[in-house]
C-alpha atoms as a PDB file:
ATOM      1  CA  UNK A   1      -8.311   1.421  10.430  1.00  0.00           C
ATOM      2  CA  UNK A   2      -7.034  -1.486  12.160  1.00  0.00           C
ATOM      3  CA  UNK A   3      -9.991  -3.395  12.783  1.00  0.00           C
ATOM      4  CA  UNK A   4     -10.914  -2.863   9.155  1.00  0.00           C
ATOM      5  CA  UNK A   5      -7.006  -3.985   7.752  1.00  0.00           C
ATOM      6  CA  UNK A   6      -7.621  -7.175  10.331  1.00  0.00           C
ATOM      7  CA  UNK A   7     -10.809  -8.156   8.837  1.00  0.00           C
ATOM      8  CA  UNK A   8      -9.983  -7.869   5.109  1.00  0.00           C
ATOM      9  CA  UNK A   9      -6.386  -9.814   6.411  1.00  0.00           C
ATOM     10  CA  UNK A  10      -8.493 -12.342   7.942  1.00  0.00           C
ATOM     11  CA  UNK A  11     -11.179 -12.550   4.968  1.00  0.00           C
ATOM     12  CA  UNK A  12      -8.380 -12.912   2.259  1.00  0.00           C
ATOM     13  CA  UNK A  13      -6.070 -15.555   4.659  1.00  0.00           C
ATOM     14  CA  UNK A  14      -9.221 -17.933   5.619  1.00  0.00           C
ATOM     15  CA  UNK A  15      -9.875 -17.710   1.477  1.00  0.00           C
ATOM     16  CA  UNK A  16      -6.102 -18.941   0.859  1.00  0.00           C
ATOM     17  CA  UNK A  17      -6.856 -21.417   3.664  1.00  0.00           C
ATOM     18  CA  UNK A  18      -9.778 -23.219   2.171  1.00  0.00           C
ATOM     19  CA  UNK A  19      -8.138 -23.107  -1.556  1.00  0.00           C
ATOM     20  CA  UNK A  20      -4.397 -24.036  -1.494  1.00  0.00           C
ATOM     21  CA  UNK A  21      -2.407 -24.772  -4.443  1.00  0.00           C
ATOM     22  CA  UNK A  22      -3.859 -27.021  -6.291  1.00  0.00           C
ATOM     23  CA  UNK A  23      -0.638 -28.558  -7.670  1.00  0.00           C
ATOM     24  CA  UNK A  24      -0.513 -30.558  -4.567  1.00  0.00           C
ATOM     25  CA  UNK A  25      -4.042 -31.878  -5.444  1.00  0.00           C
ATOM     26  CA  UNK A  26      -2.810 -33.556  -8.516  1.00  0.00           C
ATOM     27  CA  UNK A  27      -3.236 -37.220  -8.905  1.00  0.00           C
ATOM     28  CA  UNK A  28       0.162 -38.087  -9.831  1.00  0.00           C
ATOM     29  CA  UNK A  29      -0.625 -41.737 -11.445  1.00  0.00           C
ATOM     30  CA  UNK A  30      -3.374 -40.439 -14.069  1.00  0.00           C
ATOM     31  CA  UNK A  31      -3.045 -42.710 -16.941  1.00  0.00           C
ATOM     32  CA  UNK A  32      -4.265 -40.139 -19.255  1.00  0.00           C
ATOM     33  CA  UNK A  33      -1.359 -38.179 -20.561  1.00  0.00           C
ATOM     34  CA  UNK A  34      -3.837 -35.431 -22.341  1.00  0.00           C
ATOM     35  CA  UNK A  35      -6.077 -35.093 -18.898  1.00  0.00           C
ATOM     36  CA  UNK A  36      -2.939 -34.533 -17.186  1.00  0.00           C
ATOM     37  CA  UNK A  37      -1.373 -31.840 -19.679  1.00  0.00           C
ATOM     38  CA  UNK A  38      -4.864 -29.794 -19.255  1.00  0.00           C
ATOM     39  CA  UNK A  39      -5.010 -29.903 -15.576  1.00  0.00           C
ATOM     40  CA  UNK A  40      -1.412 -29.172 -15.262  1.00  0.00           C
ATOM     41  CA  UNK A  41      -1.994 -25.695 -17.646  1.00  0.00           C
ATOM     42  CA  UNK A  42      -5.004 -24.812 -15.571  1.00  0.00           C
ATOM     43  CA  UNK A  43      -2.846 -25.637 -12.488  1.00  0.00           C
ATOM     44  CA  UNK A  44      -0.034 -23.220 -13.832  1.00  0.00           C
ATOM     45  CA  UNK A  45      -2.698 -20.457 -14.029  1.00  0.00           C
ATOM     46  CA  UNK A  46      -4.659 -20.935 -10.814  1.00  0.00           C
ATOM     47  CA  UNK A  47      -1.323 -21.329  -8.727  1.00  0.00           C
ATOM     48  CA  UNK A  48      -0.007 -18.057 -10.477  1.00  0.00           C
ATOM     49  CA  UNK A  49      -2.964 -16.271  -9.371  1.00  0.00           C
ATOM     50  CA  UNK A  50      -2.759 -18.195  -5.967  1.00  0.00           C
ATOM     51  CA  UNK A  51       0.614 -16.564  -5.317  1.00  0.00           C
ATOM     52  CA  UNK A  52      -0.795 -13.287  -6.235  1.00  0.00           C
ATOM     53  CA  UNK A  53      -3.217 -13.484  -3.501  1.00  0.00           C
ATOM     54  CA  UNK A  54      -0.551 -14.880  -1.202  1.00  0.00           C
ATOM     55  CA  UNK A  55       1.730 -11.769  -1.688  1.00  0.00           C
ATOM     56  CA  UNK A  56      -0.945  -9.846  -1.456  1.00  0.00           C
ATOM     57  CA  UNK A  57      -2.015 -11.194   1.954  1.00  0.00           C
ATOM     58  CA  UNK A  58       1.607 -11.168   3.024  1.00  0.00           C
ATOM     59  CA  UNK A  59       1.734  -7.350   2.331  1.00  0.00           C
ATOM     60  CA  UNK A  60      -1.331  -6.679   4.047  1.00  0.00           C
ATOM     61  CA  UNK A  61      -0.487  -8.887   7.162  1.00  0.00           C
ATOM     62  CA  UNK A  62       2.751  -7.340   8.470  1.00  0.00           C
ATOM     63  CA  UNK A  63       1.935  -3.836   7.694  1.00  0.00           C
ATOM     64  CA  UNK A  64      -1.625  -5.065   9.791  1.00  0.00           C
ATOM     65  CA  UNK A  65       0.593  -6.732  12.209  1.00  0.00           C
ATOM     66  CA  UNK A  66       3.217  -3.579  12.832  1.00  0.00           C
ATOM     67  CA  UNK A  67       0.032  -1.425  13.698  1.00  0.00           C
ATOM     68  CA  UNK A  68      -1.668  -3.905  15.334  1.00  0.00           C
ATOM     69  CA  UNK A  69       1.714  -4.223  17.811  1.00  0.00           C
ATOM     70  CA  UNK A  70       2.309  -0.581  18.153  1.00  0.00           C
ATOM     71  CA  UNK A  71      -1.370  -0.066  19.014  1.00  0.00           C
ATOM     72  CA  UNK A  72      -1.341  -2.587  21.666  1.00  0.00           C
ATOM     73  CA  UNK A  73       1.674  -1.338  23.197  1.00  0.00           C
ATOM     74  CA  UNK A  74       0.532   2.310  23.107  1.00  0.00           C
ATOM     75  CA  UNK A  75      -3.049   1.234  24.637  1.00  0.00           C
ATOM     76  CA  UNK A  76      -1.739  -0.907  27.477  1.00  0.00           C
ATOM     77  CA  UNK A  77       0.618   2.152  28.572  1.00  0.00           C
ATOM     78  CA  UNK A  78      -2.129   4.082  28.655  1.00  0.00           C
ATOM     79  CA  UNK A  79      -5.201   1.743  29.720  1.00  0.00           C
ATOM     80  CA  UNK A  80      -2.619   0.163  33.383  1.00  0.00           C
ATOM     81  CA  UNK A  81       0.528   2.356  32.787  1.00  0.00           C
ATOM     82  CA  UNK A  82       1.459   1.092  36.483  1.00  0.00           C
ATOM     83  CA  UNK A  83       1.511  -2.331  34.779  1.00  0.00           C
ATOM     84  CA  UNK A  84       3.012  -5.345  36.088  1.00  0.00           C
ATOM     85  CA  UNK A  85       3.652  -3.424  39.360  1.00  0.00           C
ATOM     86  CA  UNK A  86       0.565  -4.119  40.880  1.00  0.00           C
ATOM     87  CA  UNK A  87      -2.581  -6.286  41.218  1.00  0.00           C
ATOM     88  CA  UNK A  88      -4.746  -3.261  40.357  1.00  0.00           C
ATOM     89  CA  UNK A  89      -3.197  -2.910  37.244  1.00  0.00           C
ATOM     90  CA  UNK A  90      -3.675  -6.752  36.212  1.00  0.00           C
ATOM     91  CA  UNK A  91      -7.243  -6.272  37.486  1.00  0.00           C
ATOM     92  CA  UNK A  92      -7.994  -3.327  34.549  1.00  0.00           C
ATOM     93  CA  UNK A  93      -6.010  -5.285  32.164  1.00  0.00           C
ATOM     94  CA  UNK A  94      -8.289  -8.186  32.647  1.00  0.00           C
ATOM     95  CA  UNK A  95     -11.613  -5.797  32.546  1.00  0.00           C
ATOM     96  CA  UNK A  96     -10.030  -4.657  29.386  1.00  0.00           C
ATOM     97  CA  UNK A  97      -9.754  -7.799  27.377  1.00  0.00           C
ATOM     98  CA  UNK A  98     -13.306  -8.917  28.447  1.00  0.00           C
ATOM     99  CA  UNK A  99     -14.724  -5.942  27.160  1.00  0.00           C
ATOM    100  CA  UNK A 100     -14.830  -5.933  23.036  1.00  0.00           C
ATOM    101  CA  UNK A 101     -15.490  -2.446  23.664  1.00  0.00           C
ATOM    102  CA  UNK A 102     -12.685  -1.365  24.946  1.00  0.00           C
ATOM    103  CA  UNK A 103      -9.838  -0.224  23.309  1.00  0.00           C
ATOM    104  CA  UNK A 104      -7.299  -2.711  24.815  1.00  0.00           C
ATOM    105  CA  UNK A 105      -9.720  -5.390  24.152  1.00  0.00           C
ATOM    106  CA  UNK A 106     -10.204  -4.326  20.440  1.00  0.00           C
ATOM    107  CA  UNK A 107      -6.843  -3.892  19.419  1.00  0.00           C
ATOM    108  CA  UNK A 108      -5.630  -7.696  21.666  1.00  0.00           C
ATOM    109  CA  UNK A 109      -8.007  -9.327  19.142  1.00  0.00           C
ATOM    110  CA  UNK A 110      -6.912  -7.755  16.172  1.00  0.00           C
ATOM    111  CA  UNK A 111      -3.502  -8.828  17.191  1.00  0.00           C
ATOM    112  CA  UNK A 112      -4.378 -12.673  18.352  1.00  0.00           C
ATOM    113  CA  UNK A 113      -6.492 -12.928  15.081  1.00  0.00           C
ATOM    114  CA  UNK A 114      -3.355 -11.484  13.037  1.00  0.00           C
ATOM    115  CA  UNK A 115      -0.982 -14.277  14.117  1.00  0.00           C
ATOM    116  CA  UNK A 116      -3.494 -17.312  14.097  1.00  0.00           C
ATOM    117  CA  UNK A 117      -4.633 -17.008  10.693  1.00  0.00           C
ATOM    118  CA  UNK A 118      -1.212 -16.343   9.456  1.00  0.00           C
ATOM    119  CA  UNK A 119       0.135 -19.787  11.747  1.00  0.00           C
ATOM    120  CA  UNK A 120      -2.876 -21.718  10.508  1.00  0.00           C
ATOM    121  CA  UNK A 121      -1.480 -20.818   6.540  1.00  0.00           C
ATOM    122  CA  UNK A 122       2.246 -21.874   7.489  1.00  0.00           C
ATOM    123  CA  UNK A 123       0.894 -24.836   9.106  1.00  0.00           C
ATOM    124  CA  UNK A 124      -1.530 -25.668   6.050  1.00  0.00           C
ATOM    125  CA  UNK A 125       1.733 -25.268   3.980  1.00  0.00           C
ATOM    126  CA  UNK A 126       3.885 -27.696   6.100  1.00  0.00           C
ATOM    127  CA  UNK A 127       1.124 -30.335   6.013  1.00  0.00           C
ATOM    128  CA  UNK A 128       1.230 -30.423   2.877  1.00  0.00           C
ATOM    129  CA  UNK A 129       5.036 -30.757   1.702  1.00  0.00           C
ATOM    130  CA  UNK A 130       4.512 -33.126   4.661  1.00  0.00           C
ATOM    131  CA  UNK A 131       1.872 -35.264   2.746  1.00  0.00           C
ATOM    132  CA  UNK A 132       3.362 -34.591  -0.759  1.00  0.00           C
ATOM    133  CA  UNK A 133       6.531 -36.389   0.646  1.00  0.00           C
ATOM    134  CA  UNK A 134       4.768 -39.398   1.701  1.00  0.00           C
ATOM    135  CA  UNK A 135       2.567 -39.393  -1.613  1.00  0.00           C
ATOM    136  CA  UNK A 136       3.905 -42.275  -3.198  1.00  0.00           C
ATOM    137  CA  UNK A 137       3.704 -44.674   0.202  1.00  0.00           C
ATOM    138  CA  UNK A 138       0.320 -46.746   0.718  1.00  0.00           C
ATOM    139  CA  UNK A 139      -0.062 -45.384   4.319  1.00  0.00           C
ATOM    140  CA  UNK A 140       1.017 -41.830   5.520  1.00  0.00           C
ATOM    141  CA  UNK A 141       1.781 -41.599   9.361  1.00  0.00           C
ATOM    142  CA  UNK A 142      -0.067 -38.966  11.135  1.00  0.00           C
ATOM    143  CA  UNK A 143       1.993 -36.459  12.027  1.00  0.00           C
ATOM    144  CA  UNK A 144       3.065 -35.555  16.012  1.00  0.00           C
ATOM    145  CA  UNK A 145       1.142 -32.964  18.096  1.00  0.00           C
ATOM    146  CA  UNK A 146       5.243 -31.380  17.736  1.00  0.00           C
ATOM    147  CA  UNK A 147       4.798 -31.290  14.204  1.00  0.00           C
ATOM    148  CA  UNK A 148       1.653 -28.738  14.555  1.00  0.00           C
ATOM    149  CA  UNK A 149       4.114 -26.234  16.478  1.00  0.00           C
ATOM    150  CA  UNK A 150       6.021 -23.549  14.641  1.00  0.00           C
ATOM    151  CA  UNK A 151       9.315 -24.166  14.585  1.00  0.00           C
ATOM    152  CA  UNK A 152      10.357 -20.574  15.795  1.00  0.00           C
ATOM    153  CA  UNK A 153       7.022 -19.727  17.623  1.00  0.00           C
ATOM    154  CA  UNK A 154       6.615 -16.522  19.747  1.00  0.00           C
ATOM    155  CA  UNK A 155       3.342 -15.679  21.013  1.00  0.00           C
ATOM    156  CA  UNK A 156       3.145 -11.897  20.282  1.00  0.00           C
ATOM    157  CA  UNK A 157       0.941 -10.401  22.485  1.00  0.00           C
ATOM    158  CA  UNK A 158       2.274 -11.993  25.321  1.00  0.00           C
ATOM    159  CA  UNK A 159       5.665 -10.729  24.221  1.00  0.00           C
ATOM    160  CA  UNK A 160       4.311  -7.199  24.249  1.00  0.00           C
ATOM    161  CA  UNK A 161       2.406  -8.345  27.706  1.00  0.00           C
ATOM    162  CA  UNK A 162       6.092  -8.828  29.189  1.00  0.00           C
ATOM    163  CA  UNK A 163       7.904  -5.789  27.719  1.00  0.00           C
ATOM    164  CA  UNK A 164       6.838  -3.171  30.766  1.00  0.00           C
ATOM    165  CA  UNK A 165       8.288  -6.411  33.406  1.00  0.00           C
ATOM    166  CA  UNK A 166      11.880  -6.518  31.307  1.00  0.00           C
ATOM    167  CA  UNK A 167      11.827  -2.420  31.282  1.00  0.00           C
ATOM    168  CA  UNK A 168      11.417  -2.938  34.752  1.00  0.00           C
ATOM    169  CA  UNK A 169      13.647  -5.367  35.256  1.00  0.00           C
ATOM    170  CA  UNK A 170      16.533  -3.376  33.044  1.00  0.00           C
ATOM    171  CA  UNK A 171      15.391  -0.398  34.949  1.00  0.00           C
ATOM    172  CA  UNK A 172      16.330  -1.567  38.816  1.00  0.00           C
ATOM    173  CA  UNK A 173      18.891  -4.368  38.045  1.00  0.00           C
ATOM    174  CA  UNK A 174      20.833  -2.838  34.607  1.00  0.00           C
ATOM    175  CA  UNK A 175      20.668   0.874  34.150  1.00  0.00           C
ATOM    176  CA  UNK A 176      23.570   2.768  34.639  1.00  0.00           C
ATOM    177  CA  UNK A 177      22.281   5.206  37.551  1.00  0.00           C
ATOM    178  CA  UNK A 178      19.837   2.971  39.159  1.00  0.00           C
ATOM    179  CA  UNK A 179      20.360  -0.833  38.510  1.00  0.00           C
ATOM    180  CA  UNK A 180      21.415  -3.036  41.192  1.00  0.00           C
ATOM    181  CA  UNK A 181      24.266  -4.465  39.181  1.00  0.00           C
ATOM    182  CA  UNK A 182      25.903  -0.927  39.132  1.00  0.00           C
ATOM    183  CA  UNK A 183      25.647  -0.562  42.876  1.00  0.00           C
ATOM    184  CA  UNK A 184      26.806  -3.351  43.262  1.00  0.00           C
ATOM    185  CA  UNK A 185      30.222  -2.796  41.236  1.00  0.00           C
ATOM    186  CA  UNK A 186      30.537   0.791  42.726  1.00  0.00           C
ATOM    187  CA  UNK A 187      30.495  -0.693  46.138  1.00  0.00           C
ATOM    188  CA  UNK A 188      32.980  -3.484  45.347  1.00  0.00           C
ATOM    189  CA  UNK A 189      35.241  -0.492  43.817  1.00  0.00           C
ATOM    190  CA  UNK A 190      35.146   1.693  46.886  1.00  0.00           C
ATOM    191  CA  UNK A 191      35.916  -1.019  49.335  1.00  0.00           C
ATOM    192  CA  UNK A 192      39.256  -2.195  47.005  1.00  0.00           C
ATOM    193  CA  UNK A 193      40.185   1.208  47.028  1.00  0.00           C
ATOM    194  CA  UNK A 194      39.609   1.392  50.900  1.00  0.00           C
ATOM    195  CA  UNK A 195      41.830  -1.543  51.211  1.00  0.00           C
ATOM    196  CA  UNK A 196      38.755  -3.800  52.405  1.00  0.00           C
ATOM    197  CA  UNK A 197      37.921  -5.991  49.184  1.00  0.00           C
ATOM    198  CA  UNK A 198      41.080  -7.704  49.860  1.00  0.00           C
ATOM    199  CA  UNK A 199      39.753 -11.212  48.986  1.00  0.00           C
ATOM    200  CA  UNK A 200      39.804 -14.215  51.339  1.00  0.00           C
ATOM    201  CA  UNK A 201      38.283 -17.605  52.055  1.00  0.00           C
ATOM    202  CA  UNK A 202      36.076 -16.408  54.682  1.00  0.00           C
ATOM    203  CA  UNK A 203      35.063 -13.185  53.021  1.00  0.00           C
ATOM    204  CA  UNK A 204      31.147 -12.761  52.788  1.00  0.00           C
ATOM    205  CA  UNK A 205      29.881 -13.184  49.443  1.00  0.00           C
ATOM    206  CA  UNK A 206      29.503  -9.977  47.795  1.00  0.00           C
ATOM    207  CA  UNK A 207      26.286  -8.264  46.302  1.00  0.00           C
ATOM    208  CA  UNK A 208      26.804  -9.049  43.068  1.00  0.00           C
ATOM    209  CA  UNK A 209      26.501 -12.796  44.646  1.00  0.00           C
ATOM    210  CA  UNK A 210      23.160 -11.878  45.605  1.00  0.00           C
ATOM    211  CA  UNK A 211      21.799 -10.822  42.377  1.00  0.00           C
ATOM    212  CA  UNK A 212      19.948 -14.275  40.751  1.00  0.00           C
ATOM    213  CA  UNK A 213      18.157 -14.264  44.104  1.00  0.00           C
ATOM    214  CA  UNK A 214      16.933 -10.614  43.680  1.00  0.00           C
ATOM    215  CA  UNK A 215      16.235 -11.001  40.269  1.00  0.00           C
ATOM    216  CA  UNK A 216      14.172 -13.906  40.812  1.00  0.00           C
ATOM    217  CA  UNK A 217      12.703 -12.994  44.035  1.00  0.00           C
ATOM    218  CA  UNK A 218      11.550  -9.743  42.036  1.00  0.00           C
ATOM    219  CA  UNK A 219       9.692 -12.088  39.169  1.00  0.00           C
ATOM    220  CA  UNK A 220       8.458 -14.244  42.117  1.00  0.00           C
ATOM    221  CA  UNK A 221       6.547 -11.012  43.401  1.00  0.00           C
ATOM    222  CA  UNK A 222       5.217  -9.902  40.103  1.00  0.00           C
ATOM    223  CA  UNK A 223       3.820 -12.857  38.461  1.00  0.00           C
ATOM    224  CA  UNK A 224       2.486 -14.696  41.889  1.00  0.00           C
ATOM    225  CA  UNK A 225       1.819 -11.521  43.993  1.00  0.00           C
ATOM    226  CA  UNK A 226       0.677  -9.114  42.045  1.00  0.00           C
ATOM    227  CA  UNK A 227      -1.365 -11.593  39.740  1.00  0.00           C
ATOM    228  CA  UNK A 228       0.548 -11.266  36.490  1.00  0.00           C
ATOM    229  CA  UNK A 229       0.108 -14.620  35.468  1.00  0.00           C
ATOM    230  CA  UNK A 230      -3.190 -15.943  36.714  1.00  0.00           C
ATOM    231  CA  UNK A 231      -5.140 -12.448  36.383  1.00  0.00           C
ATOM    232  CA  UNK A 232      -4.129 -11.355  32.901  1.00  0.00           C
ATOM    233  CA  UNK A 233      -2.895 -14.443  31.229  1.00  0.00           C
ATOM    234  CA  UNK A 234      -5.270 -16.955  32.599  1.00  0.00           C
ATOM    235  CA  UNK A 235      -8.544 -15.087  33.303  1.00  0.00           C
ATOM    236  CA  UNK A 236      -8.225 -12.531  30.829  1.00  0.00           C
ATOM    237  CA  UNK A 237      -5.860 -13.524  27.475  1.00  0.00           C
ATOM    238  CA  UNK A 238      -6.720 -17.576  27.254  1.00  0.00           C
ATOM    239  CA  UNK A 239     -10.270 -16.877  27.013  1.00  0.00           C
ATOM    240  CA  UNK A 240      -9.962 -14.225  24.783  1.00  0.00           C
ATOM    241  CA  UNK A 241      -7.684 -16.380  22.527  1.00  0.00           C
ATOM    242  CA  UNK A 242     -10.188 -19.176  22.632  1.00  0.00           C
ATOM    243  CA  UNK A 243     -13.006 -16.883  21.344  1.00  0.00           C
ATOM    244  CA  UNK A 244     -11.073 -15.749  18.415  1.00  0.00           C
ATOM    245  CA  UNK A 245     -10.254 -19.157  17.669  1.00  0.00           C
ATOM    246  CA  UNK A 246     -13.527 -20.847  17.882  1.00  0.00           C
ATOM    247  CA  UNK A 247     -14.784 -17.701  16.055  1.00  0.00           C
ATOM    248  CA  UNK A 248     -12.419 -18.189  12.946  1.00  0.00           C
ATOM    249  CA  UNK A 249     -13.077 -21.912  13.281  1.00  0.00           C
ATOM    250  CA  UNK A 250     -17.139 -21.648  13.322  1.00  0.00           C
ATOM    251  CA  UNK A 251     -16.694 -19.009  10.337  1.00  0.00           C
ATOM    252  CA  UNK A 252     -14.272 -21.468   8.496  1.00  0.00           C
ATOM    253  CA  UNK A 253     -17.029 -24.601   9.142  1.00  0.00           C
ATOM    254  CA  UNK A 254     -19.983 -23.097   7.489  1.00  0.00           C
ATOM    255  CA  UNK A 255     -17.640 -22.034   4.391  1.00  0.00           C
ATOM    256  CA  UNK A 256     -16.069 -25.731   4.045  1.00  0.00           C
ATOM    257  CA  UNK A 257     -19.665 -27.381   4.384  1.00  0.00           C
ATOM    258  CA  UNK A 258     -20.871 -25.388   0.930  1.00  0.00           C
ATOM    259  CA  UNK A 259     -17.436 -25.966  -0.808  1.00  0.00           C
ATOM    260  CA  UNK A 260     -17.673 -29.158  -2.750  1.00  0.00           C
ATOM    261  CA  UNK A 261     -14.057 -30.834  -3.228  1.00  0.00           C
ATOM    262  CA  UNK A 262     -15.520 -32.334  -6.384  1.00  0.00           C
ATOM    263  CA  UNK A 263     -15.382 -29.372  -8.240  1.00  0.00           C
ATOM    264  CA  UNK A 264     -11.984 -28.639  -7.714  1.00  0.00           C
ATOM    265  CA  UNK A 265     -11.573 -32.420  -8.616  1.00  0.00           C
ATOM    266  CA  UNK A 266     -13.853 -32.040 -12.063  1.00  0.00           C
ATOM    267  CA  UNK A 267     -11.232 -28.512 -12.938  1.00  0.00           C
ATOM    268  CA  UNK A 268      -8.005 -30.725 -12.513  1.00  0.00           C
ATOM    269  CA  UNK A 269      -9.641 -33.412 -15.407  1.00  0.00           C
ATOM    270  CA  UNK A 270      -9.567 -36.438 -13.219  1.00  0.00           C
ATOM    271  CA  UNK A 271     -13.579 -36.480 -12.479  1.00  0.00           C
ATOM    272  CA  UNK A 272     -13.467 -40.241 -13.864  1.00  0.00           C
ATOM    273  CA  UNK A 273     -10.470 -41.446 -12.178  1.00  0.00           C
ATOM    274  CA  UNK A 274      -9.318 -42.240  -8.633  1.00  0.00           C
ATOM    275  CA  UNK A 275      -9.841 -39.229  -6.590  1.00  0.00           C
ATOM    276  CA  UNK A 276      -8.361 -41.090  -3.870  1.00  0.00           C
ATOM    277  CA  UNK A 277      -5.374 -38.842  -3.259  1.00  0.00           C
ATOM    278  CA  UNK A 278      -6.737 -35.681  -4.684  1.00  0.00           C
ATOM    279  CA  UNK A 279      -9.017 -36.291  -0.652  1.00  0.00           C
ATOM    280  CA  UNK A 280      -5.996 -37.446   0.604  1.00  0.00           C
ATOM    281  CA  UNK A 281      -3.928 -34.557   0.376  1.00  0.00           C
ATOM    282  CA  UNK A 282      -7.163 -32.239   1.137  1.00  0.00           C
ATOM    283  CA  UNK A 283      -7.484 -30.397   4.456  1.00  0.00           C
ATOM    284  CA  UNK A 284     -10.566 -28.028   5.113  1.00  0.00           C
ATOM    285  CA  UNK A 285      -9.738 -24.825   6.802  1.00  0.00           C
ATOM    286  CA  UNK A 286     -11.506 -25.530   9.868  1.00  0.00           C
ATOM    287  CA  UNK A 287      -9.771 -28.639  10.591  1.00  0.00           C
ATOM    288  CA  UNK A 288      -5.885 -26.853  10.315  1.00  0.00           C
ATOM    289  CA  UNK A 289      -7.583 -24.628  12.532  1.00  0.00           C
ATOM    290  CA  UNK A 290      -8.440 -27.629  15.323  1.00  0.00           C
ATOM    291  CA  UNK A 291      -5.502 -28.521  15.029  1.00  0.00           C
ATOM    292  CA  UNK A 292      -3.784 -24.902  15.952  1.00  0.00           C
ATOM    293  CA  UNK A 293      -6.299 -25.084  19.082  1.00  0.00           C
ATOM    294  CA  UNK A 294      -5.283 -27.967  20.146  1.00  0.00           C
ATOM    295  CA  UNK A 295      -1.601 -28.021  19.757  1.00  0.00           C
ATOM    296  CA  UNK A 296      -0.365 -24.961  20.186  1.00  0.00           C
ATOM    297  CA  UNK A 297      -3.201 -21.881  21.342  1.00  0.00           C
ATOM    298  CA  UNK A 298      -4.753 -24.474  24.234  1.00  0.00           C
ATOM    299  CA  UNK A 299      -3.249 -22.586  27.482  1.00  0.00           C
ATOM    300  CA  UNK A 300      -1.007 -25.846  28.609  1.00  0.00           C
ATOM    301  CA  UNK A 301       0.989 -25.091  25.052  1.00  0.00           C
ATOM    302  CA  UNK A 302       1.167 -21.118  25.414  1.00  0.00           C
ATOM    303  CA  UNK A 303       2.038 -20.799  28.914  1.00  0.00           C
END
């Protein structure tokens, strides 16, 4: 069920990708009043059906993306429940996500394909009310590698990667019965009421002093020694995400080399005039999806 929901989600987004609006095609300075009335009622229709699609998509994409989530979660319990605890655990973890057989594996690239087609249609969005902006100017500044990053970006799987580490964290440092924190305070109760937390300038510093060097001594042990980091996010996710990627990107090359941007000029009426910006303000699928690889999936950007 998922892996179909994913591909239809994927098959519908990269189709939204390589066929924005085409209001923000128009060329604005057509002389032709009548050319521009016609292209602007065929606009009306095609953007009307456009958002159609797009609410479509959107419907289809979180309910894909809640199972996708819950299906990841559920498999990692199961596939390295003793996850991030030990090295053994990273180690199946890793086997998992280089085996498209697996379930882990399966489900991880439902979920990384989920989110990057979905960020490459926000992005193809921003680009252009970015260009659209700068319409009117005779050059248009290329935009910053920060520009290509979401502006509220979390990298889901890798949020669901560190879930088990903060239940483990809330588990010995927060919870009522076991957490450090509580220990801590019980101790600092029993000695006031024993007449020995009497404060003073030479008195030791107490537990809860201690605690940011526990805490962080604890992280220190899971992502160095027990391979958290390099094992599953290195080895195991980056190359993973890089396959989907260059996947979607090959798929979305050999689509945008048989779509012909004159036809979609020749259907707004201005086949005889300056298609100058109608190219301008066109961006093929593939090359949105470059730019995601480079400026935000690459592993210096995720990690």
């Amino acid at each position: 069920l998922l892996t179909n929901a994913t591909e239809t989600c994927t098959s519908l987004g990269l189709l939204l990708l390589r066929h924005p609006p085409l209001n923000e095609l128009i060329v604005a300075n057509d002389s032709n009043e009548s050319k521009n009335d016609n292209a602007n009622d065929g606009n009306g229709k095609s953007n009307q059906f456009h958002r159609a699609l797009t609410n479509w998509y959107n419907t289809l994409h979180d309910s894909s993306l809640h199972i996708a989530v819950s299906s990841f979660s559920r498999q990692l319990r199961k596939s390295a429940p003793e996850f991030p605890s030990n090295e053994r655990s990273s180690s199946i973890i890793l086997h998992s996500f280089q085996d498209p057989s697996s379930e882990l594996g399966r489900v991880t690239r439902c979920l990384v394909e989920l989110q990057i087609v979905k960020d490459a249609l926000d992005l193809q969005c921003r680009l252009q009310n970015y260009l659209s902006r700068h319409s009117q100017m005779e050059s248009v500044t290329q935009p910053t590698p920060e520009f290509y990053r979401p502006l509220s970006w979390r990298w889901l799987v890798i949020d669901e990667l560190c879930r088990p580490l903060a239940e483990r964290l809330r588990f010995h440092f927060l919870e009522e019965q076991t957490g450090l924190v509580t220990v801590a305070n019980s101790t600092t109760q029993n000695e006031e009421r024993m007449g020995t937390g009497v404060a003073s300038p030479k008195q030791k510093p107490s537990n809860m002093d201690r605690f940011p060097e526990w805490l962080f001594r604890y992280l220190k042990e899971v992502v160095d020694n027990h391979k958290t980091h390099s094992i599953v996010m290195v080895q195991g996710l980056q190359p993973l995400v890089d396959s989907v990627m260059e996947s979607l990107i090959l798929e979305s090359s050999l689509v945008d080399n048989d779509f012909e941007l004159e036809d979609d000029v020749k259907y707004l009426g201005t086949e005889d005039g300056d298609n100058s910006a109608v190219k301008h303000n066109f961006l093929k699928a593939a090359e949105i999806l470059q730019h995601l690889k480079q400026n935000v999936y690459s592993h210096s950007h995720i990690y």
